[in-house]
Protein backbone atom coordinates (compact mmCIF):
# COMPACT_ATOMS: atom_id res chain seq x y z
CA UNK A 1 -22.22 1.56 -52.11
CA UNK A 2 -19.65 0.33 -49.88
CA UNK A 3 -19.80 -1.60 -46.61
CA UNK A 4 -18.70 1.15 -44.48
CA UNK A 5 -20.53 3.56 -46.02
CA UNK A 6 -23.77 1.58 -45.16
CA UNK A 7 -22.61 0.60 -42.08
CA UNK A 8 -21.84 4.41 -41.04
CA UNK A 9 -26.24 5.08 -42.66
CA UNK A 10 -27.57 2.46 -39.87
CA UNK A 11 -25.34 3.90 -37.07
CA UNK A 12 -26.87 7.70 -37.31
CA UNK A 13 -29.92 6.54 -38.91
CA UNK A 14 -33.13 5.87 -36.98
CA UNK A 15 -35.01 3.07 -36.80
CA UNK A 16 -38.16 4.43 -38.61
CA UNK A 17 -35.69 5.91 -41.41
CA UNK A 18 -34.03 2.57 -41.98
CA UNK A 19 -37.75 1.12 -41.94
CA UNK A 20 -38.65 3.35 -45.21
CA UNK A 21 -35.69 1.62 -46.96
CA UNK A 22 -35.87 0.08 -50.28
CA UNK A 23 -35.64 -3.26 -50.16
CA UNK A 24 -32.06 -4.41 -51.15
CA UNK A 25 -30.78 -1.22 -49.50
CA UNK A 26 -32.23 -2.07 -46.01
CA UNK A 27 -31.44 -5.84 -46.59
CA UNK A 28 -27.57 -4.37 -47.09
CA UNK A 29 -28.03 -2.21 -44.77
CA UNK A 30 -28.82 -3.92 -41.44
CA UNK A 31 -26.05 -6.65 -42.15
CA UNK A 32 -23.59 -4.09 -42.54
CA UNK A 33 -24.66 -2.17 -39.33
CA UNK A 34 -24.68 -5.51 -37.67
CA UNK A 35 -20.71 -5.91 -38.30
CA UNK A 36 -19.94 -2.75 -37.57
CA UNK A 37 -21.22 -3.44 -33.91
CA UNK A 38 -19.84 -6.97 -33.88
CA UNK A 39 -16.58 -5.40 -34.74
CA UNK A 40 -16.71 -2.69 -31.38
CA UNK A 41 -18.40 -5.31 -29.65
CA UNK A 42 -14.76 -7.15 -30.47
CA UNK A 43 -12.94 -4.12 -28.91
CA UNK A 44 -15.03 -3.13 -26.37
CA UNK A 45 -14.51 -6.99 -24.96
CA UNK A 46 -10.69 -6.64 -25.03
CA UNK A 47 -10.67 -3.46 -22.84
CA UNK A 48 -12.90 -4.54 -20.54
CA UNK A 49 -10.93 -8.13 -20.44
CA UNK A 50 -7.45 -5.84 -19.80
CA UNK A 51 -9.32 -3.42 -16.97
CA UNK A 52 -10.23 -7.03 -15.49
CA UNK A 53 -6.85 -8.06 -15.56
CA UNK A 54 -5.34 -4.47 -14.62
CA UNK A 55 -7.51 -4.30 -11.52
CA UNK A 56 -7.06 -8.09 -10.57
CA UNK A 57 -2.97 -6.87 -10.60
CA UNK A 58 -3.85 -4.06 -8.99
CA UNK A 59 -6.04 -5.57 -6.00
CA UNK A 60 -3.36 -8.25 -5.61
CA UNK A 61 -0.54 -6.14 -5.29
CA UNK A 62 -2.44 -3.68 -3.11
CA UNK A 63 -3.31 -7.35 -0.87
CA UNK A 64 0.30 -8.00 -0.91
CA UNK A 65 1.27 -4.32 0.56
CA UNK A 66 -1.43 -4.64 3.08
CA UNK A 67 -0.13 -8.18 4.26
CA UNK A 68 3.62 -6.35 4.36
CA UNK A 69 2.34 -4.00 6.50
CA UNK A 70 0.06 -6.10 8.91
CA UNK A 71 2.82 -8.18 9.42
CA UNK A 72 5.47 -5.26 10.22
CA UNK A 73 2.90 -4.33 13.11
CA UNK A 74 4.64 -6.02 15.49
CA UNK A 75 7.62 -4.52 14.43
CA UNK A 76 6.16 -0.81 14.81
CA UNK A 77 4.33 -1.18 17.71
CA UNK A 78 8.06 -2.26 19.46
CA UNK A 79 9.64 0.59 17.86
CA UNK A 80 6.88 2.86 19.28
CA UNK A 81 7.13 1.23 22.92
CA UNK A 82 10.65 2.14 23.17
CA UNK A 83 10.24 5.75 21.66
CA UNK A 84 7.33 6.04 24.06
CA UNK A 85 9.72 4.55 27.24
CA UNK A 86 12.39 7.49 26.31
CA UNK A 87 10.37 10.15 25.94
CA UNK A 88 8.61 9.07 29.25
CA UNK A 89 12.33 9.30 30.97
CA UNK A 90 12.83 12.22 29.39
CA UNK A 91 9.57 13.62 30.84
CA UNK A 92 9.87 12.45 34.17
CA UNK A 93 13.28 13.69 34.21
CA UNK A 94 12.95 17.24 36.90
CA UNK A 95 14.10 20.12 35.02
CA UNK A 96 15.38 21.49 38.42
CA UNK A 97 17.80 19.15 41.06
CA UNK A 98 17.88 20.40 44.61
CA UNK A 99 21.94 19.33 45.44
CA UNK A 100 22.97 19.91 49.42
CA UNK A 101 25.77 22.31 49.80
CA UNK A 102 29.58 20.88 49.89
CA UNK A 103 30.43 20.82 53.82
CA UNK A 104 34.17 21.16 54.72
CA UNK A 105 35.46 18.46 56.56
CA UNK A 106 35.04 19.74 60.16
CA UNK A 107 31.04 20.46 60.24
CA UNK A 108 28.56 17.90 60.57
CA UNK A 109 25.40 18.45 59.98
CA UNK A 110 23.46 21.71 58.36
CA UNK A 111 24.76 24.75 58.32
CA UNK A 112 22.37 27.80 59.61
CA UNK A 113 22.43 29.86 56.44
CA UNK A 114 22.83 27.20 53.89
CA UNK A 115 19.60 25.45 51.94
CA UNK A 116 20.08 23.29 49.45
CA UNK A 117 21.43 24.40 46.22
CA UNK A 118 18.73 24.28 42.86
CA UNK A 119 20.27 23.39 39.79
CA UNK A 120 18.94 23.07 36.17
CA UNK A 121 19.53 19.98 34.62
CA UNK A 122 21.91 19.17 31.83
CA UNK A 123 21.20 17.55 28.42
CA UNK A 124 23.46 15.36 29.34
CA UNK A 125 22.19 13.92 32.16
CA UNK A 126 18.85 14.00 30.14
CA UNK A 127 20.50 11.85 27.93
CA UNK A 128 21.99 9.33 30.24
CA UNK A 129 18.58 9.30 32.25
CA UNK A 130 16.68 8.11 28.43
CA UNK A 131 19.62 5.58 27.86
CA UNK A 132 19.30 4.01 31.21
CA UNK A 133 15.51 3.07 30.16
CA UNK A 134 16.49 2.34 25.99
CA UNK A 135 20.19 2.26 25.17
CA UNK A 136 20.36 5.01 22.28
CA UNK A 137 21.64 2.86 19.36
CA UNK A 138 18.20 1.06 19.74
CA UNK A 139 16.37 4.04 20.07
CA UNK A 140 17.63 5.28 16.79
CA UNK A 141 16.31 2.06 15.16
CA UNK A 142 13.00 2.23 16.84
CA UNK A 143 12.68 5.54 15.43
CA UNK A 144 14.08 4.37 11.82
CA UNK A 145 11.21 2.27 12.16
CA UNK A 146 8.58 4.44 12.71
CA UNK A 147 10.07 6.94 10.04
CA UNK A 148 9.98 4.28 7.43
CA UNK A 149 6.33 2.99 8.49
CA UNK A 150 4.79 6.16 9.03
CA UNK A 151 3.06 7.71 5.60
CA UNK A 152 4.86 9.93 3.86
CA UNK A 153 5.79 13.82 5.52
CA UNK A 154 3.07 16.33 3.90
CA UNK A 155 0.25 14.22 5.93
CA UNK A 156 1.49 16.02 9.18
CA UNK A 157 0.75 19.42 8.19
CA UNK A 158 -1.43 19.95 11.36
CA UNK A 159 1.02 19.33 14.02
CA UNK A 160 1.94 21.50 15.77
CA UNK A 161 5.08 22.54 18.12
CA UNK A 162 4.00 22.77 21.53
CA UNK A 163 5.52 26.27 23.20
CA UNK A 164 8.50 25.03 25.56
CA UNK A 165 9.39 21.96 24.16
CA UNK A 166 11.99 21.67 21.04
CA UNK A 167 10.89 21.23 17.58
CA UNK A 168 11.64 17.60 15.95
CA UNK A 169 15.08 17.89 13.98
CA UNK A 170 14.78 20.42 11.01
CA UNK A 171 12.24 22.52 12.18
CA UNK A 172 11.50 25.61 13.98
CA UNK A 173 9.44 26.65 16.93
CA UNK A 174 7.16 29.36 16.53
CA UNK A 175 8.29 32.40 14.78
CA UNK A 176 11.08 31.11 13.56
CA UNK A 177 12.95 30.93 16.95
CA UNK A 178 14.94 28.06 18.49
CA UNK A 179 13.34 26.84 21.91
CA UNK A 180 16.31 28.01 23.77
CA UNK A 181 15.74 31.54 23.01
CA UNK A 182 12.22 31.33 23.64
CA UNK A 183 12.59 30.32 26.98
CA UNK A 184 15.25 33.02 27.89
CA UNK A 185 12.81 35.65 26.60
CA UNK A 186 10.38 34.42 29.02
């Protein structure tokens, strides 16, 4: 009988059944079991030495990112400031400006019938009002910052557009409408 062929016996054999052995067949027997498992044993050792070394890799390389990212803080959290200073402009920027009538040249003072004059404000005078607080080429980095340290789009699935105020570049208000229209249909 061959080697494997008893070694194959004491692997699906039970105890007690390799117990009622002859005995030169149980003698050849348990040796031959006993390489078998030396030989997996072997294996078995090797993958579990390369998960070792796989994770170790893995753990240091996720330590690395970590340490990348800890130290970009500082850049983020200035990116973020600035953002947060322009939208704050923007915010506090009246949608309305009350403007006092032109007077000709001869009258001084207030007219009788003439209040001041409401206007709505321009996006252009938005935008000067956000680059008098953070010049726009820097907020345009500050918010290539955040971009590049924020997780990946997908996360942000439960945002959503608040009514009146414009969608962030590439996407729609509700129903598929721009804000503009949804404010004239107000």
């Amino acid at each position: 009988m061959k080697l494997t062929e008893l070694a194959a016996y004491g692997m699906s054999a039970k105890a007690p059944k390799i117990g009622q052995l002859t005995g030169s067949r149980r003698v050849a027997t348990l040796p031959a079991t006993m390489r078998h498992l030396e030989g997996r044993v072997g294996r078995y050792a090797l993958l579990l030495f390369e998960l070792l070394k796989s994770t170790k890799l893995l753990a240091r390389a996720s330590r690395d990112e970590k340490n990348a990212k800890l130290r970009s803080l500082p850049k983020l959290r200035k990116a973020a400031l600035q953002a947060e200073s322009a939208l704050r402009a923007a915010l506090d920027t009246p949608m309305t400006q009350q403007e006092q009538p032109a007077q000709p040249d001869g009258q001084a003072g207030e007219s009788a019938g003439s209040g001041p004059v409401v206007r709505e404000t321009t996006a252009s005078e938005m935008i000067v009002r956000i680059a008098s607080v953070v010049p726009i080429e820097q907020l345009e980095a500050a918010l290539a910052v955040i971009k590049e340290l924020l997780p990946p789009a997908g996360d942000d699935a439960g945002l959503a557009v608040h009514p009146g105020r414009s969608a962030p570049a590439g996407r729609q208000g509700a129903a598929g409408t721009a804000p503009a229209a949804r404010r004239r249909e107000r």
